[in-house]
N, C-alpha and C. Protein backbone atom coordinates (compact mmCIF):
# COMPACT_ATOMS: atom_id res chain seq x y z
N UNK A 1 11.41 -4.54 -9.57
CA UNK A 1 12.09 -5.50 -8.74
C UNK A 1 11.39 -6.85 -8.70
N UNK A 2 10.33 -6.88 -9.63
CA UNK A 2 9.33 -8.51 -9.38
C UNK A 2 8.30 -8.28 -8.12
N UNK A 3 8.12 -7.36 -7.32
CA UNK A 3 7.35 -7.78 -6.11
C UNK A 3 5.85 -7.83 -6.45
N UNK A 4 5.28 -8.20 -5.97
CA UNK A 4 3.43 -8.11 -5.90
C UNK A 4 3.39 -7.19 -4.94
N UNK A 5 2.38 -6.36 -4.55
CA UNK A 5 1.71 -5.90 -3.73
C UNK A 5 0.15 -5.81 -3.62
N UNK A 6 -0.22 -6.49 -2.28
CA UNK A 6 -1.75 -6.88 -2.37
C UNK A 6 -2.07 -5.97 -1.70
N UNK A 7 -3.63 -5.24 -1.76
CA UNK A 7 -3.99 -4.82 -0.81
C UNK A 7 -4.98 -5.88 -0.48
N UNK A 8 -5.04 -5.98 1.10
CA UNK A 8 -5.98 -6.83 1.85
C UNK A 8 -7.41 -5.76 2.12
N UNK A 9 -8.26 -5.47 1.07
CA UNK A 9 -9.06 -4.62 1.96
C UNK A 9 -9.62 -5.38 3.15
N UNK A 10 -10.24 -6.16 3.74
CA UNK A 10 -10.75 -6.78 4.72
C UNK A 10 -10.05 -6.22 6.27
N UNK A 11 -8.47 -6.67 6.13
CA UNK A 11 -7.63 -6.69 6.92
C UNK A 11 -7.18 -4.99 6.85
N UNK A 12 -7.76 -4.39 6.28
CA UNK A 12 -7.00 -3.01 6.19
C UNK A 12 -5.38 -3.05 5.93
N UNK A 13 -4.75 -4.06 5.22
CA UNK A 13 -3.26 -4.00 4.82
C UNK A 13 -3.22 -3.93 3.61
N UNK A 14 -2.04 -3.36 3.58
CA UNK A 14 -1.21 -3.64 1.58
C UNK A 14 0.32 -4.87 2.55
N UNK A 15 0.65 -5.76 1.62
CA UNK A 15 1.30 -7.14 1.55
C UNK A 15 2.59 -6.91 0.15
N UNK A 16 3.80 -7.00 1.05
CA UNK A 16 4.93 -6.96 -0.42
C UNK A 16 4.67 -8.64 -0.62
N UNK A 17 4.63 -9.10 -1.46
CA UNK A 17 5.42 -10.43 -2.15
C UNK A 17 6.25 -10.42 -3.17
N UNK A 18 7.02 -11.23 -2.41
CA UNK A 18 8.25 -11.77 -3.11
C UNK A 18 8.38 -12.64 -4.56
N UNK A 19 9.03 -12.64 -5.49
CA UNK A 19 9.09 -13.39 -6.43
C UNK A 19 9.36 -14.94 -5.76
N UNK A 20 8.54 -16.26 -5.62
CA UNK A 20 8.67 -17.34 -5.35
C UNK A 20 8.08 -17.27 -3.80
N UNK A 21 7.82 -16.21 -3.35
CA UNK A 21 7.44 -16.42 -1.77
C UNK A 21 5.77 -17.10 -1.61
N UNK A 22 5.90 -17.87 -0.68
CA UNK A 22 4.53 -18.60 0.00
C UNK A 22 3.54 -17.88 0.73
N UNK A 23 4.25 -16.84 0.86
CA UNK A 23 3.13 -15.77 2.20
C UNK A 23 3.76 -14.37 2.09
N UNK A 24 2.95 -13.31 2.15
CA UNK A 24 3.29 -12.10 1.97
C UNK A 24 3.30 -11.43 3.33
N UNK A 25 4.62 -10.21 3.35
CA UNK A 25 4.74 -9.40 4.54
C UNK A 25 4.19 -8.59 4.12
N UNK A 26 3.47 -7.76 5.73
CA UNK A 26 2.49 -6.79 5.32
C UNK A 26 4.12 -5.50 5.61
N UNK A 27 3.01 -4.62 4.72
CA UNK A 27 4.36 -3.03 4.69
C UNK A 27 3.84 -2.14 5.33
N UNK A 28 2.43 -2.20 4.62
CA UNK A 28 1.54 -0.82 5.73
C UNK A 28 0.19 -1.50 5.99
N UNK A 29 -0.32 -0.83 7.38
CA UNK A 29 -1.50 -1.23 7.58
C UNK A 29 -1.96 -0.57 8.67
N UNK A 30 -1.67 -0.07 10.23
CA UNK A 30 -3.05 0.44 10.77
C UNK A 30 -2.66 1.85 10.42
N UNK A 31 -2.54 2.77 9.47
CA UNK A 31 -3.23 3.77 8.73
C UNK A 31 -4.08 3.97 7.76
N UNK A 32 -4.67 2.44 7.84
CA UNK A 32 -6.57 2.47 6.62
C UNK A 32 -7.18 2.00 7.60
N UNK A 33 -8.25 2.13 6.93
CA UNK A 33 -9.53 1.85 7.11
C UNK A 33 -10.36 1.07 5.47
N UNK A 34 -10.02 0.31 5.55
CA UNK A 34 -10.67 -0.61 4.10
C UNK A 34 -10.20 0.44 3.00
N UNK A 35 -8.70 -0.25 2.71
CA UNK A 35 -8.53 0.64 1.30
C UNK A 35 -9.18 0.00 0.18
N UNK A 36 -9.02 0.52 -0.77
CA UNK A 36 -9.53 0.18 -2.02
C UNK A 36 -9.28 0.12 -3.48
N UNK A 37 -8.01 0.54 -3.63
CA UNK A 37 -6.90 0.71 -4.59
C UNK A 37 -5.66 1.14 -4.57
N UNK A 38 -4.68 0.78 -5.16
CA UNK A 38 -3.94 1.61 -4.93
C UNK A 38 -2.83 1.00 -6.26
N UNK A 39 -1.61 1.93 -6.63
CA UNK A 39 -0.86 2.19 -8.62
C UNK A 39 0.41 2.77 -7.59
N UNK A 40 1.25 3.05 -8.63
CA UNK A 40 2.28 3.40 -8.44
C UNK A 40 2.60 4.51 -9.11
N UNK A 41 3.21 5.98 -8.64
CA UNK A 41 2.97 6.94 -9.42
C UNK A 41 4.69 6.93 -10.41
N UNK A 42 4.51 8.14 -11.02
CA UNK A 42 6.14 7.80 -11.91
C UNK A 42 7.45 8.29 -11.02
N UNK A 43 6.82 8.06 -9.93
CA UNK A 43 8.13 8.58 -8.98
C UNK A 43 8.50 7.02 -7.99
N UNK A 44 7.51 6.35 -8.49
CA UNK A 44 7.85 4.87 -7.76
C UNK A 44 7.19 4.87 -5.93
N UNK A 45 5.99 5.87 -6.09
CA UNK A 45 5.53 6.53 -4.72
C UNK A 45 4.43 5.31 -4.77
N UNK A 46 4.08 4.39 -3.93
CA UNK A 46 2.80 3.71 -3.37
C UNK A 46 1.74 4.65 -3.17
N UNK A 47 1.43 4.85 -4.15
CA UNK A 47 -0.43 6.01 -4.12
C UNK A 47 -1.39 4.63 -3.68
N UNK A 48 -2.43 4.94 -2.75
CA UNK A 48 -3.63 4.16 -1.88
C UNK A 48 -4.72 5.13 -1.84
N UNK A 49 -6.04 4.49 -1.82
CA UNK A 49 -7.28 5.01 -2.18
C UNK A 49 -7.81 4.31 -0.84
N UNK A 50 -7.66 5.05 0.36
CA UNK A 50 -8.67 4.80 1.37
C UNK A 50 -9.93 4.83 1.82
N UNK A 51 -10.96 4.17 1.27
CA UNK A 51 -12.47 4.14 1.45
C UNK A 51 -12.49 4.73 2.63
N UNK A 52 -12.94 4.94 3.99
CA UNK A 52 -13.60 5.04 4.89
C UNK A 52 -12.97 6.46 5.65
N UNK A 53 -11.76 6.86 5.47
CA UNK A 53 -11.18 7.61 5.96
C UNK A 53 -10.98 8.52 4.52
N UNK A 54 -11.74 8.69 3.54
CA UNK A 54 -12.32 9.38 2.54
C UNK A 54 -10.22 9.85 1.73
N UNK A 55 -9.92 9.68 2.04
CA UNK A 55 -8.45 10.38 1.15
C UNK A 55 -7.47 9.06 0.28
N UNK A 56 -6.73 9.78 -0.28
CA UNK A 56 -5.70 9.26 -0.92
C UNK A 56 -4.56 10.07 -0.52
N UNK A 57 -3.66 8.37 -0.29
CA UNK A 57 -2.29 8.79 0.74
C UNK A 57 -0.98 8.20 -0.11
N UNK A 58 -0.08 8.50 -0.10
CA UNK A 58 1.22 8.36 -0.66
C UNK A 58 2.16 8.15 0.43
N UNK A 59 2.79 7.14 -0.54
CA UNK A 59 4.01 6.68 0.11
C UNK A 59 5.14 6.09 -0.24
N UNK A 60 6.69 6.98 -0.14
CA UNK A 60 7.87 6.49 -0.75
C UNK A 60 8.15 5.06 0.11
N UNK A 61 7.34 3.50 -0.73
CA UNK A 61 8.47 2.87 -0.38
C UNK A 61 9.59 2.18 0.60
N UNK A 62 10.72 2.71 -0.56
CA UNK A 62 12.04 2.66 0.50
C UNK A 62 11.71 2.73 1.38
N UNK A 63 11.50 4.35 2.35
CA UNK A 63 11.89 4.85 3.50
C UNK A 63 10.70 4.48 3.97
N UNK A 64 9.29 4.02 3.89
CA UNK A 64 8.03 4.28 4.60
C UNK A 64 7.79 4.88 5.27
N UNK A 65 7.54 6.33 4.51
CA UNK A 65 7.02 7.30 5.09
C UNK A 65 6.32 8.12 4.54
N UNK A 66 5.07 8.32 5.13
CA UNK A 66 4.00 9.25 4.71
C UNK A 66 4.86 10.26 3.79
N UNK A 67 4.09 10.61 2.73
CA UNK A 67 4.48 11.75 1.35
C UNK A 67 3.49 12.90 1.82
N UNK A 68 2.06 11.89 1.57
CA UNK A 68 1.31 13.55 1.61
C UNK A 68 0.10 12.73 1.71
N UNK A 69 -1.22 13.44 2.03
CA UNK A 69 -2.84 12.22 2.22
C UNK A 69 -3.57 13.88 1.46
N UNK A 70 -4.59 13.48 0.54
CA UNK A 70 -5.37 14.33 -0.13
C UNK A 70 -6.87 14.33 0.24
C-alpha cells in the first residue's frame, strides 16, 4: 500500500506513514517497552521484537489486534 512504518524505540511506538505525509500516526504503542525491530511476516502480520519485556509480539494490522507474544 506505500506506507512506512517507524518504530520509535525511545518513545516505545511503531508510526504508519503515509505516502507524501509530513508526520506519522502512531498505530501501536503502550504495549512496549523499547522495541527494537520489527518485518512483516507472509501473512502481512506486524511481527515486533520487544527489548525489555523480553518477547516477540504479532499483529494483524487491519483489525489491531494482538495475534500471539512469544
Amino acid at each position: 500500500y506505500g506506507y512506512l512504518y517507524v518504530l520509535d524505540y525511545g518513545n516505545s511506538r511503531i508510526q504508519k506513514w503515509f505516502p507524501g505525509a509530513t508526520y506519522g500516526t502512531t498505530v501501536l504503542a503502550a504495549s512496549f517497552y523499547n522495541p527494537c525491530g520489527l518485518q512483516f511476516d507472509r501473512l502481512n502480520n506486524l511481527v515486533v521484537a520487544d527489548t525489555y519485556y523480553h518477547r516477540i509480539v504479532s499483529f494483524a494490522i487491519l483489525c489491531r489486534k494482538l495475534k500471539y507474544a512469544i
